[in-house]
PDB file of N, CA and C in Angstrom:
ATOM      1  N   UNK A   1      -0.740  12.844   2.957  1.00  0.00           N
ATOM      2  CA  UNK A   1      -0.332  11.456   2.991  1.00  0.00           C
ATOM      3  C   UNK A   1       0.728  11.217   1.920  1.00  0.00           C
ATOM      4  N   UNK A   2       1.938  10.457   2.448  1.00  0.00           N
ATOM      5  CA  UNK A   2       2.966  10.093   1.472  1.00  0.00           C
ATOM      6  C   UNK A   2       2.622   8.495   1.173  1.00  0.00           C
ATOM      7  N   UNK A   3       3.200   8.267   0.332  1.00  0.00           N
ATOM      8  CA  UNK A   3       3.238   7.104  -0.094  1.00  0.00           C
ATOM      9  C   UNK A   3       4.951   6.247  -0.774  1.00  0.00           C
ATOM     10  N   UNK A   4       5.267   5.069   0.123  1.00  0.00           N
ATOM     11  CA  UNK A   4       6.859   5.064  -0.427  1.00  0.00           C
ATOM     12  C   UNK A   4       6.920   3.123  -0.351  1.00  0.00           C
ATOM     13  N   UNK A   5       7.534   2.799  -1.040  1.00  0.00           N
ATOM     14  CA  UNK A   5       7.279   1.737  -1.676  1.00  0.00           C
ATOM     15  C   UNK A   5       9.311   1.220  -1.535  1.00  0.00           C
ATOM     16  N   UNK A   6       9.577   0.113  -0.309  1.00  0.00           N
ATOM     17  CA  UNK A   6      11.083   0.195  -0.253  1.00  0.00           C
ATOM     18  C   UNK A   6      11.384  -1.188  -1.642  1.00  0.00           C
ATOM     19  N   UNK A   7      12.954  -0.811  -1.680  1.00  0.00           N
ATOM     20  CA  UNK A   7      13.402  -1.392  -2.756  1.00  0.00           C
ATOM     21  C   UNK A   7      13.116  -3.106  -2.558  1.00  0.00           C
ATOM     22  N   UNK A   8      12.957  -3.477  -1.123  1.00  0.00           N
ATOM     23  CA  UNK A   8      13.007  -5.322  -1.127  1.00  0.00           C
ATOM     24  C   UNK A   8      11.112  -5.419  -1.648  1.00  0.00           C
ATOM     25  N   UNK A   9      10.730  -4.201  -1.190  1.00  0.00           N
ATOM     26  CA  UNK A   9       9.024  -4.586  -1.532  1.00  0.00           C
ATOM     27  C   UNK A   9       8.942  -4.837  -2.829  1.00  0.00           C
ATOM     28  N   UNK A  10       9.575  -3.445  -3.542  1.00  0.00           N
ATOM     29  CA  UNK A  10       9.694  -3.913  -4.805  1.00  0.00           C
ATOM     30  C   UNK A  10       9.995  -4.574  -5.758  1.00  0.00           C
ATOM     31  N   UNK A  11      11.076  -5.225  -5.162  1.00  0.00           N
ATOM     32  CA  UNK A  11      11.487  -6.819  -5.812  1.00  0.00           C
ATOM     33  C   UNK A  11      10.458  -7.890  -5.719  1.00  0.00           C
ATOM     34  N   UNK A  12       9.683  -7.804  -4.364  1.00  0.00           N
ATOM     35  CA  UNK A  12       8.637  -8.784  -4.111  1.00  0.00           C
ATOM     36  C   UNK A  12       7.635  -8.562  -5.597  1.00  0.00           C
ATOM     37  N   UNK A  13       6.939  -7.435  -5.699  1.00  0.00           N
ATOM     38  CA  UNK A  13       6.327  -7.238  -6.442  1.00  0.00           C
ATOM     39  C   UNK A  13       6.694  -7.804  -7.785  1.00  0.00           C
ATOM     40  N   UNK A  14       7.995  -7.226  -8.482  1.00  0.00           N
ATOM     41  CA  UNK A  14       8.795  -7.994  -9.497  1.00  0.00           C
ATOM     42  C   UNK A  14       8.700  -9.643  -9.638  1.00  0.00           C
ATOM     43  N   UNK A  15       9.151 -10.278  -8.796  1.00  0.00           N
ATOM     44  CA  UNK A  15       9.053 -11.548  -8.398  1.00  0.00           C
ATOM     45  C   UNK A  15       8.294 -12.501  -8.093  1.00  0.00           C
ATOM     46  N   UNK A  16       7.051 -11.983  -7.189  1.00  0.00           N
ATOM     47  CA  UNK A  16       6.244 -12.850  -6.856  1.00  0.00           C
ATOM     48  C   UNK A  16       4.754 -12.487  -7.615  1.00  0.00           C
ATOM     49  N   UNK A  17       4.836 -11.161  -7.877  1.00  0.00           N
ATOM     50  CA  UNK A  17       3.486 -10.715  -8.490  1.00  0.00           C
ATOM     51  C   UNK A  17       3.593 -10.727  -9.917  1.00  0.00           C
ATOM     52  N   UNK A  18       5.281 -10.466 -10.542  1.00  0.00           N
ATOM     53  CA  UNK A  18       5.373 -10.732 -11.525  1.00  0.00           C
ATOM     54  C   UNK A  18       5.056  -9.174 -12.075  1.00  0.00           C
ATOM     55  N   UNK A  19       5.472  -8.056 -11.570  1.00  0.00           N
ATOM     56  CA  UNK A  19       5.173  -7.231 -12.174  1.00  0.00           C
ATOM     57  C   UNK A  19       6.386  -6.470 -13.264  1.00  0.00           C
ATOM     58  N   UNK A  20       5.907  -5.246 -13.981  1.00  0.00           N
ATOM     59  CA  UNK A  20       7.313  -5.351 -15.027  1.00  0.00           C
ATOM     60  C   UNK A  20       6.890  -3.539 -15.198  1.00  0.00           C
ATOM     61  N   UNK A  21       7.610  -2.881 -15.733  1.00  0.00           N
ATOM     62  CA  UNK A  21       7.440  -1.569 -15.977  1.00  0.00           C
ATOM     63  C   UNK A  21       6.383  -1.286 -16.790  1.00  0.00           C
ATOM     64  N   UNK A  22       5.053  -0.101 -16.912  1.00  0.00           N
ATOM     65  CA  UNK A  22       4.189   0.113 -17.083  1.00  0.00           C
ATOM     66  C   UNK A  22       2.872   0.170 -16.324  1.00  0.00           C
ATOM     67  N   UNK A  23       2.750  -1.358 -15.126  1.00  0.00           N
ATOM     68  CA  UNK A  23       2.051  -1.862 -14.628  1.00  0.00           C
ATOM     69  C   UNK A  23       1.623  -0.633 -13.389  1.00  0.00           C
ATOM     70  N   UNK A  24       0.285  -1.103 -12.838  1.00  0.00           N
ATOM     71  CA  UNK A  24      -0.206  -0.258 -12.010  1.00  0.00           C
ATOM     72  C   UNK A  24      -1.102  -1.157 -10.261  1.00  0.00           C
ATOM     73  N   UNK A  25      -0.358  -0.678  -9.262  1.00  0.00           N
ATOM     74  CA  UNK A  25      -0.594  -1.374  -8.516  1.00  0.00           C
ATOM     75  C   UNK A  25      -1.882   0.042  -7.405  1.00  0.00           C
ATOM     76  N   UNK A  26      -3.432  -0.450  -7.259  1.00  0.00           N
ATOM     77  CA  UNK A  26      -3.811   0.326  -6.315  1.00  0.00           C
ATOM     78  C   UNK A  26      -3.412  -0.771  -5.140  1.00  0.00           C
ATOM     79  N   UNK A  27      -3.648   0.617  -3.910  1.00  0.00           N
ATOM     80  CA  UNK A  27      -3.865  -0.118  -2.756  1.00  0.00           C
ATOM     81  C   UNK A  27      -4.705   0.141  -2.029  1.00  0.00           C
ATOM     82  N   UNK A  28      -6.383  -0.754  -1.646  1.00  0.00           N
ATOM     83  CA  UNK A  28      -7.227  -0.241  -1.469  1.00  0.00           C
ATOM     84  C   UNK A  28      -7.858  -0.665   0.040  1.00  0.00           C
ATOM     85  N   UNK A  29      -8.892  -0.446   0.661  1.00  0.00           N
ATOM     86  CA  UNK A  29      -9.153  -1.196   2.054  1.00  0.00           C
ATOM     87  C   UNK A  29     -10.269  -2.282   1.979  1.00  0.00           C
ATOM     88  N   UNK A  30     -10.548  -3.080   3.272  1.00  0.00           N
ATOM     89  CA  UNK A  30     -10.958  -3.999   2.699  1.00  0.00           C
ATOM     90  C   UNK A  30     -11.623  -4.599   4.351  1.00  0.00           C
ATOM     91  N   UNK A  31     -13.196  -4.441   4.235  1.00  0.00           N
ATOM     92  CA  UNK A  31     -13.780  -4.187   5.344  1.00  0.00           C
ATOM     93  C   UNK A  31     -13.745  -4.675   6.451  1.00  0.00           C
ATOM     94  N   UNK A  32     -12.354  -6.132   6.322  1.00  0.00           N
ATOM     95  CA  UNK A  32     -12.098  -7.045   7.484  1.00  0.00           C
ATOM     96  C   UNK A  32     -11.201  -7.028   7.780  1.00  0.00           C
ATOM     97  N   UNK A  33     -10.789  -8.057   8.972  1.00  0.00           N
ATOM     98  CA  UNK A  33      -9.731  -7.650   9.376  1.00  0.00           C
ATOM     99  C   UNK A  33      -9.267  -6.335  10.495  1.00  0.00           C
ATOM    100  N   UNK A  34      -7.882  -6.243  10.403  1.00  0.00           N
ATOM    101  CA  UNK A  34      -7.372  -5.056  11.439  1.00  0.00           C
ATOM    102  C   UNK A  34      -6.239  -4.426  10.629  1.00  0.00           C
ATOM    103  N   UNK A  35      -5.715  -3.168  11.347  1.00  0.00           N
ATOM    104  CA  UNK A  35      -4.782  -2.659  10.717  1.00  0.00           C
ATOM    105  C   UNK A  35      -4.171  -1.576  11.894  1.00  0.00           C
ATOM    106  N   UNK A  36      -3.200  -0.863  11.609  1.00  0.00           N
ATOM    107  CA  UNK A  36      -2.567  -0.398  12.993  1.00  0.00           C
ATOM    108  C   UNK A  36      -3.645   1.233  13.081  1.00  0.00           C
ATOM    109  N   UNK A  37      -4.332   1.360  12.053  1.00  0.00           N
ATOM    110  CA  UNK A  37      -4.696   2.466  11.628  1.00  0.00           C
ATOM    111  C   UNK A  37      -6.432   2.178  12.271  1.00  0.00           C
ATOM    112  N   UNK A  38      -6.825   0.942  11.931  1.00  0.00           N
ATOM    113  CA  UNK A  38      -8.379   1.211  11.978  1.00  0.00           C
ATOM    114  C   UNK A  38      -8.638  -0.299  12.058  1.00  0.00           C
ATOM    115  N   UNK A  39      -9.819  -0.333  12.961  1.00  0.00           N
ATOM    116  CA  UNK A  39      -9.796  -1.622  13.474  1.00  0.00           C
ATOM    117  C   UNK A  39     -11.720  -1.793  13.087  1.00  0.00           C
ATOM    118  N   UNK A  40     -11.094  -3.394  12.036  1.00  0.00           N
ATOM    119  CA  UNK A  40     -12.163  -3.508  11.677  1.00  0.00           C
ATOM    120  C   UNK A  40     -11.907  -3.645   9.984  1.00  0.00           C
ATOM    121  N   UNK A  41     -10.821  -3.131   9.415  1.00  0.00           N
ATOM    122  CA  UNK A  41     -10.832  -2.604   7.983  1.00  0.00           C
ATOM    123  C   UNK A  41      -9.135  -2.876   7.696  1.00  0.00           C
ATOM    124  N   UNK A  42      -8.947  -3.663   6.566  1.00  0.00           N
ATOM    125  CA  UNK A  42      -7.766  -3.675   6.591  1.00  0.00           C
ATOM    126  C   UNK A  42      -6.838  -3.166   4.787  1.00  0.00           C
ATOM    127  N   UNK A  43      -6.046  -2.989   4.442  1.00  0.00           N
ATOM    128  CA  UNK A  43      -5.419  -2.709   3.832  1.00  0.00           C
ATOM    129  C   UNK A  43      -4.888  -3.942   2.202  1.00  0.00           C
ATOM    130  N   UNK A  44      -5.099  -4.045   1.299  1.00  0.00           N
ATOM    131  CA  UNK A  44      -4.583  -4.822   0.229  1.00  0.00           C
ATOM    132  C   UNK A  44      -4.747  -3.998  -1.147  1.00  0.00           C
ATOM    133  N   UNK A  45      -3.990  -5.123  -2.057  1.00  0.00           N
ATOM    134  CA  UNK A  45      -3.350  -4.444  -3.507  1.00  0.00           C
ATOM    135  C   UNK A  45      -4.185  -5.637  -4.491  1.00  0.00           C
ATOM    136  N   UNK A  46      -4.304  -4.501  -5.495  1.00  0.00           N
ATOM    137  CA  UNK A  46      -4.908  -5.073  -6.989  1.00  0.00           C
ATOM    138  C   UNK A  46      -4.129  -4.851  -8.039  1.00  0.00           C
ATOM    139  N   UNK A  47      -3.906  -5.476  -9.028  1.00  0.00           N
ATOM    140  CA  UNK A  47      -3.888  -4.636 -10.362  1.00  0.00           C
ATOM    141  C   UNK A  47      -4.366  -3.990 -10.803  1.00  0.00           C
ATOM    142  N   UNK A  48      -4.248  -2.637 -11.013  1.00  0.00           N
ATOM    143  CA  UNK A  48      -5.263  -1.488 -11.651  1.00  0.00           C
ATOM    144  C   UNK A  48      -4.736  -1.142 -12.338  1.00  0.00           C
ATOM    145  N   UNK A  49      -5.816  -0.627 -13.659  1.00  0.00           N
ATOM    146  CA  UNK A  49      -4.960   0.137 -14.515  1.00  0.00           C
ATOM    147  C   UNK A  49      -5.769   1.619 -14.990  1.00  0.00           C
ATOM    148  N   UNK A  50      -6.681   1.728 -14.307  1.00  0.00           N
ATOM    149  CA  UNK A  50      -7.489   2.583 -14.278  1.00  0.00           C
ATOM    150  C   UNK A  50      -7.174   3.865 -12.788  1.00  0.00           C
ATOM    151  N   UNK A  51      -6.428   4.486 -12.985  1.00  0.00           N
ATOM    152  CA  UNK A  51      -6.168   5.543 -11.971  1.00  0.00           C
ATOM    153  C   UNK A  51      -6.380   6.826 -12.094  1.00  0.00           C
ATOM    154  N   UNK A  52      -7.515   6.978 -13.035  1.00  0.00           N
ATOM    155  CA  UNK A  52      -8.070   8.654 -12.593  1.00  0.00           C
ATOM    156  C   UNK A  52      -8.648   9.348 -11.561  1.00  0.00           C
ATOM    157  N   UNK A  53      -8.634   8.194 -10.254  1.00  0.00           N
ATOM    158  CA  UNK A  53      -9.217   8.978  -9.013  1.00  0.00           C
ATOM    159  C   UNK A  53      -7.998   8.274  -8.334  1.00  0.00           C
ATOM    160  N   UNK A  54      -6.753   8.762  -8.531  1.00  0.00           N
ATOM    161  CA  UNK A  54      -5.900   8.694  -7.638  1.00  0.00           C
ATOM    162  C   UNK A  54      -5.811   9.650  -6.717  1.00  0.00           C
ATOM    163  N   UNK A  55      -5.215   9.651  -5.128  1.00  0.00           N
ATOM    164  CA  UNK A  55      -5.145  10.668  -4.684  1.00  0.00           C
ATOM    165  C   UNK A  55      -3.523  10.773  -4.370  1.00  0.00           C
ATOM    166  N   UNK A  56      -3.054  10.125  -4.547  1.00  0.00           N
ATOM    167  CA  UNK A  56      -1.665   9.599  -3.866  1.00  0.00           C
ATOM    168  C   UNK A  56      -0.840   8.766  -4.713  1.00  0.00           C
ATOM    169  N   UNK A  57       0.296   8.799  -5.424  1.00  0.00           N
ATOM    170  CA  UNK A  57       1.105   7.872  -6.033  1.00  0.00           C
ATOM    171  C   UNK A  57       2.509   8.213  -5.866  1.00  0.00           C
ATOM    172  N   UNK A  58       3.234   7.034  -5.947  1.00  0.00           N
ATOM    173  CA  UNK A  58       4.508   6.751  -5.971  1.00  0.00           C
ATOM    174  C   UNK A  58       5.416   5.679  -7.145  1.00  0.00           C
ATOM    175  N   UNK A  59       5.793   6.363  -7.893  1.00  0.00           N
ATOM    176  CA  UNK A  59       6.741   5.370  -9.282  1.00  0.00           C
ATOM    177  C   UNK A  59       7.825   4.756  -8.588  1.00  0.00           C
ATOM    178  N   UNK A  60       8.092   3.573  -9.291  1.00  0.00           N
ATOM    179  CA  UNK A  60       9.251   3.255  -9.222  1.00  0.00           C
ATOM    180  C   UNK A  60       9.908   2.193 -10.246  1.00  0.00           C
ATOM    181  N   UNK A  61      10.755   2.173 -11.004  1.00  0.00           N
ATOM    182  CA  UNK A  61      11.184   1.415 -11.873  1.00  0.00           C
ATOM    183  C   UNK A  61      10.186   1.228 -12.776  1.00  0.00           C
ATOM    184  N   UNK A  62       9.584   2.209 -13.260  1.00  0.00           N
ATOM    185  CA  UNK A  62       8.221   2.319 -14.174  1.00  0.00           C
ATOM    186  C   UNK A  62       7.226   1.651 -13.506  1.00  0.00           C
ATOM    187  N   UNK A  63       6.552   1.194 -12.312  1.00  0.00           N
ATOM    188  CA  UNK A  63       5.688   0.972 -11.826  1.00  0.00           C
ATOM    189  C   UNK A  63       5.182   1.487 -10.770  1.00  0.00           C
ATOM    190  N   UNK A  64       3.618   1.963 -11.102  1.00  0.00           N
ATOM    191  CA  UNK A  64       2.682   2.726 -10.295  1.00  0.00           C
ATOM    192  C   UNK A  64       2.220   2.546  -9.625  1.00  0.00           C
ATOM    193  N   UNK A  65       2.932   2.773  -7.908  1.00  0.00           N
ATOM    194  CA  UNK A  65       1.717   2.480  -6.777  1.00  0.00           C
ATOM    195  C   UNK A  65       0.595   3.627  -6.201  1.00  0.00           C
ATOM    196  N   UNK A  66      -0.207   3.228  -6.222  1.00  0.00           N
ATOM    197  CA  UNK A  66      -1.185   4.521  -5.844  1.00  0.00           C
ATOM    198  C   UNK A  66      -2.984   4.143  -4.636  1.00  0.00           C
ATOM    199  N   UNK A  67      -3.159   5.059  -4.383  1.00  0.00           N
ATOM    200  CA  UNK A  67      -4.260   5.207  -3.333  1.00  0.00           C
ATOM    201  C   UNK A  67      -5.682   6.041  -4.354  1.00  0.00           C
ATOM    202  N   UNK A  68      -6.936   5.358  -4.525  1.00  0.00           N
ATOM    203  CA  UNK A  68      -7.731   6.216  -4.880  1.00  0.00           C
ATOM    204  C   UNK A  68      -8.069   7.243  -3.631  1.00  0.00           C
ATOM    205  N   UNK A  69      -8.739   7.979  -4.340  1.00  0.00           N
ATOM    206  CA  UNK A  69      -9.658   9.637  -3.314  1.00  0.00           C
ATOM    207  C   UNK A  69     -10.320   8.935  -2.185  1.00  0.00           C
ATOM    208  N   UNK A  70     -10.972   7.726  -3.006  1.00  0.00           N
ATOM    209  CA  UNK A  70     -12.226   7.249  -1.779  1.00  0.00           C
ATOM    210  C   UNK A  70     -11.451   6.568  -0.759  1.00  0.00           C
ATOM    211  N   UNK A  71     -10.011   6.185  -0.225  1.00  0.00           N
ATOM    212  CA  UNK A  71      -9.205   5.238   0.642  1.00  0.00           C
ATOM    213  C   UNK A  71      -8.754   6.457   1.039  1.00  0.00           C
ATOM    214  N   UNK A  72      -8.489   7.425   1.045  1.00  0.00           N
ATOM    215  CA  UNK A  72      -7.372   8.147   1.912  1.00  0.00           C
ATOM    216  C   UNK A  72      -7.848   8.124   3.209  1.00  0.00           C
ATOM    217  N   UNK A  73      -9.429   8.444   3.461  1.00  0.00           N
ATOM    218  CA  UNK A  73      -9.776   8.194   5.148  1.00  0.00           C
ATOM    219  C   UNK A  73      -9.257   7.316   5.692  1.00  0.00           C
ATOM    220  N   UNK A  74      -8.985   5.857   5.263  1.00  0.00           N
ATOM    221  CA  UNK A  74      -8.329   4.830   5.784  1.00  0.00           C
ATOM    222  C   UNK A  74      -7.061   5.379   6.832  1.00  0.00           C
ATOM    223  N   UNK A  75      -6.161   6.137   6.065  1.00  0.00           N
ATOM    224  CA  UNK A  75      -5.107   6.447   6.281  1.00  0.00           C
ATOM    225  C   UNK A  75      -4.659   7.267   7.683  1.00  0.00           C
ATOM    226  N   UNK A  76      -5.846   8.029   8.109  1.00  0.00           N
ATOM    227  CA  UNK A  76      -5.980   8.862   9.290  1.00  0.00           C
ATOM    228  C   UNK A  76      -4.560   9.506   9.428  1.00  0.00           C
ATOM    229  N   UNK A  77      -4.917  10.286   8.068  1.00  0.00           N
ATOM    230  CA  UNK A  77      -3.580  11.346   8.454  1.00  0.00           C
ATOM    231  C   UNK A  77      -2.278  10.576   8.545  1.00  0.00           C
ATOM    232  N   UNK A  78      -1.503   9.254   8.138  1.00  0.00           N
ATOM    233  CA  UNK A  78      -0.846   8.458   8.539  1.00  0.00           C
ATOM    234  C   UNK A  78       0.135   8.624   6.907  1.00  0.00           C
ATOM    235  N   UNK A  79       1.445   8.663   7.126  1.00  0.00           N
ATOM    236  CA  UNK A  79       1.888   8.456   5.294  1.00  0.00           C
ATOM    237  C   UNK A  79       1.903   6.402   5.532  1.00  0.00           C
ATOM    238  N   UNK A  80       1.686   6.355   4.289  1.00  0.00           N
ATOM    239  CA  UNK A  80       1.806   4.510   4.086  1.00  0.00           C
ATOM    240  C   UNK A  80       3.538   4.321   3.520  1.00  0.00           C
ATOM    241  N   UNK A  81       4.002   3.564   4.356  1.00  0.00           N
ATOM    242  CA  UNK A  81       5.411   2.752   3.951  1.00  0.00           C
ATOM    243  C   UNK A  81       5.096   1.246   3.568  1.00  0.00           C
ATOM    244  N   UNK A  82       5.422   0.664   2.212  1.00  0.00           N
ATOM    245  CA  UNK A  82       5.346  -0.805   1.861  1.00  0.00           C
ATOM    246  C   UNK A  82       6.627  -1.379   1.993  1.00  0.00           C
ATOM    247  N   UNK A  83       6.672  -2.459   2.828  1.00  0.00           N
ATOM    248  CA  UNK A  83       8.224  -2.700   2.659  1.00  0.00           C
ATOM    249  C   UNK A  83       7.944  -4.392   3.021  1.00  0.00           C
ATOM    250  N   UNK A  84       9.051  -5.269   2.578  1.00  0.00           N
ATOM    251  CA  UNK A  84       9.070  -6.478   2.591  1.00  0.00           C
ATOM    252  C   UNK A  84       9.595  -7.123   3.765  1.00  0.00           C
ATOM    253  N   UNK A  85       8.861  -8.346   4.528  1.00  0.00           N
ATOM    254  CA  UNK A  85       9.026  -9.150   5.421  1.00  0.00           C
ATOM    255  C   UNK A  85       9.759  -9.898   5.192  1.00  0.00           C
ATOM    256  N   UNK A  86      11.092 -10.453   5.126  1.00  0.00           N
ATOM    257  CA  UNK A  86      11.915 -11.335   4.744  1.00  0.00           C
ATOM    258  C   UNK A  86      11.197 -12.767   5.664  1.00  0.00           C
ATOM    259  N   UNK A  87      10.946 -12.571   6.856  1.00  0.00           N
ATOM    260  CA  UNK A  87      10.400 -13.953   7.611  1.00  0.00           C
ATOM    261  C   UNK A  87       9.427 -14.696   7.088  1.00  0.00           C
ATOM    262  N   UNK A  88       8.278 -13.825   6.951  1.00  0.00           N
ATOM    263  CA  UNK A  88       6.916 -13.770   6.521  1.00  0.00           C
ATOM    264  C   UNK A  88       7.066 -14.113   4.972  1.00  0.00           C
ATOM    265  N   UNK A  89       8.051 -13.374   3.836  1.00  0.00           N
ATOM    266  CA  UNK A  89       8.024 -14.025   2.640  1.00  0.00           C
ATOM    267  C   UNK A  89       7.267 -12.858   1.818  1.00  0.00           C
ATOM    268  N   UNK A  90       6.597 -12.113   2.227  1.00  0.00           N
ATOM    269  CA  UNK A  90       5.197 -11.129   1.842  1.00  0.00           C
ATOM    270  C   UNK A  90       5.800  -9.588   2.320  1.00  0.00           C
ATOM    271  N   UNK A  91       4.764  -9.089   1.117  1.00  0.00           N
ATOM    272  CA  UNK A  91       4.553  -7.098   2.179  1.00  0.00           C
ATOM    273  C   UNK A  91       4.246  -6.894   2.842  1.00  0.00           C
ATOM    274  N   UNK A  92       4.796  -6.087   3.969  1.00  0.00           N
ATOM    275  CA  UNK A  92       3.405  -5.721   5.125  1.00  0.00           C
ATOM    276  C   UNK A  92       3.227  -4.005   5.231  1.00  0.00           C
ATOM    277  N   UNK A  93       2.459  -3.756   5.078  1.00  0.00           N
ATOM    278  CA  UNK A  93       2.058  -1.747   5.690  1.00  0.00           C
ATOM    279  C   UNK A  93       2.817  -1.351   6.544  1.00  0.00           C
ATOM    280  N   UNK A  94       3.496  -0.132   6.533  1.00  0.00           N
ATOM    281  CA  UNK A  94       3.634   0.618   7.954  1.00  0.00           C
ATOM    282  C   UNK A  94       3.393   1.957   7.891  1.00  0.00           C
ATOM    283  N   UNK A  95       2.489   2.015   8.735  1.00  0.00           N
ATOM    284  CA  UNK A  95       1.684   3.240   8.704  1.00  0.00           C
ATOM    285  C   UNK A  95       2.761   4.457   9.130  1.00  0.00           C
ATOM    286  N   UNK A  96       3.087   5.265   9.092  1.00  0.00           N
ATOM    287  CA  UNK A  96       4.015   6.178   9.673  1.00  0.00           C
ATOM    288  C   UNK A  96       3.539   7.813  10.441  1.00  0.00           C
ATOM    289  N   UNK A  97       3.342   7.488  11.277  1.00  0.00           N
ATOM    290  CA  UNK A  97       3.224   8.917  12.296  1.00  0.00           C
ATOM    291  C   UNK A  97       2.100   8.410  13.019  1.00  0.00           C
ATOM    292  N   UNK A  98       1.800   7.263  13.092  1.00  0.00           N
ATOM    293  CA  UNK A  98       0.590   6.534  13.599  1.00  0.00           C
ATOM    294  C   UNK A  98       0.676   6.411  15.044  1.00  0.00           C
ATOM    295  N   UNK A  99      -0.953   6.883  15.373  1.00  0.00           N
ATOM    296  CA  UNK A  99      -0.989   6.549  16.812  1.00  0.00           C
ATOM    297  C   UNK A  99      -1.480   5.599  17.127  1.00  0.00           C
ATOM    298  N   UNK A 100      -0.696   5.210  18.167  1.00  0.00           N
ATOM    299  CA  UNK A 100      -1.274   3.641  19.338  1.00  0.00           C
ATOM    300  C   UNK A 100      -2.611   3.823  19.341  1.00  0.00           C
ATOM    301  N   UNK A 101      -2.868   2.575  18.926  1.00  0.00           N
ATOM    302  CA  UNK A 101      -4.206   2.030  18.900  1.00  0.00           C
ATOM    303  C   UNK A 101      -4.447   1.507  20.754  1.00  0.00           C
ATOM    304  N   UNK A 102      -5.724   1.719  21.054  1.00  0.00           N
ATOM    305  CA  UNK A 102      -5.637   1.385  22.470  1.00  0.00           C
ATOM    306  C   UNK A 102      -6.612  -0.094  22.283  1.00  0.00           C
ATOM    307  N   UNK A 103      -5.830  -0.597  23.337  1.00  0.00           N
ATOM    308  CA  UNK A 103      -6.104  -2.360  23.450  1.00  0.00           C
ATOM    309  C   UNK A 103      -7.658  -2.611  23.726  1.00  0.00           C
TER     310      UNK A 103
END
């Protein structure tokens, strides 16, 4: 699993979350909801600063996005892309190599 974090997401983060170099963002699952990956369970971010069971991270502009050990099942083999919704205002997931979910 990759993990990649695009430059407008990261401004979001800067901006709306207020984040600054040092800071540590997990991204963990969250038993409601849907996701293109798993239905039933969906995807969100914390401030963490505790990442010794990372399994997955990506820097950028001194800030740490990362996946603990116990979330990678989420992922089903899928790399995670974060990238920003200009419509929406917010981040949204994109799972990458992901298969169609059937209706």
């Amino acid at each position: 699993m990759k993990l990649n974090v695009t430059d407008a997401a990261l401004k979001w983060f800067k901006d709306d979350v207020e984040l600054e170099s040092g800071d540590k963002v997990r991204f963990f699952v969250q038993i409601y909801g849907d996701s293109a990956v798993r239905e039933g369970y969906s995807l969100a971010f914390t401030l963490d600063r505790d990442d010794r069971k990372k399994a997955v991270e990506y820097e950028k502009d001194g800030i740490e996005f990362y996946v603990n050990e116990t979330d990678v099942w989420f992922f089903d083999d899928h790399d995670l892309s974060v990238e920003y919704d200009e419509d929406k205002d917010e981040v949204v997931f994109n799972y990458i190599g992901q298969k169609k979910r059937q209706a």
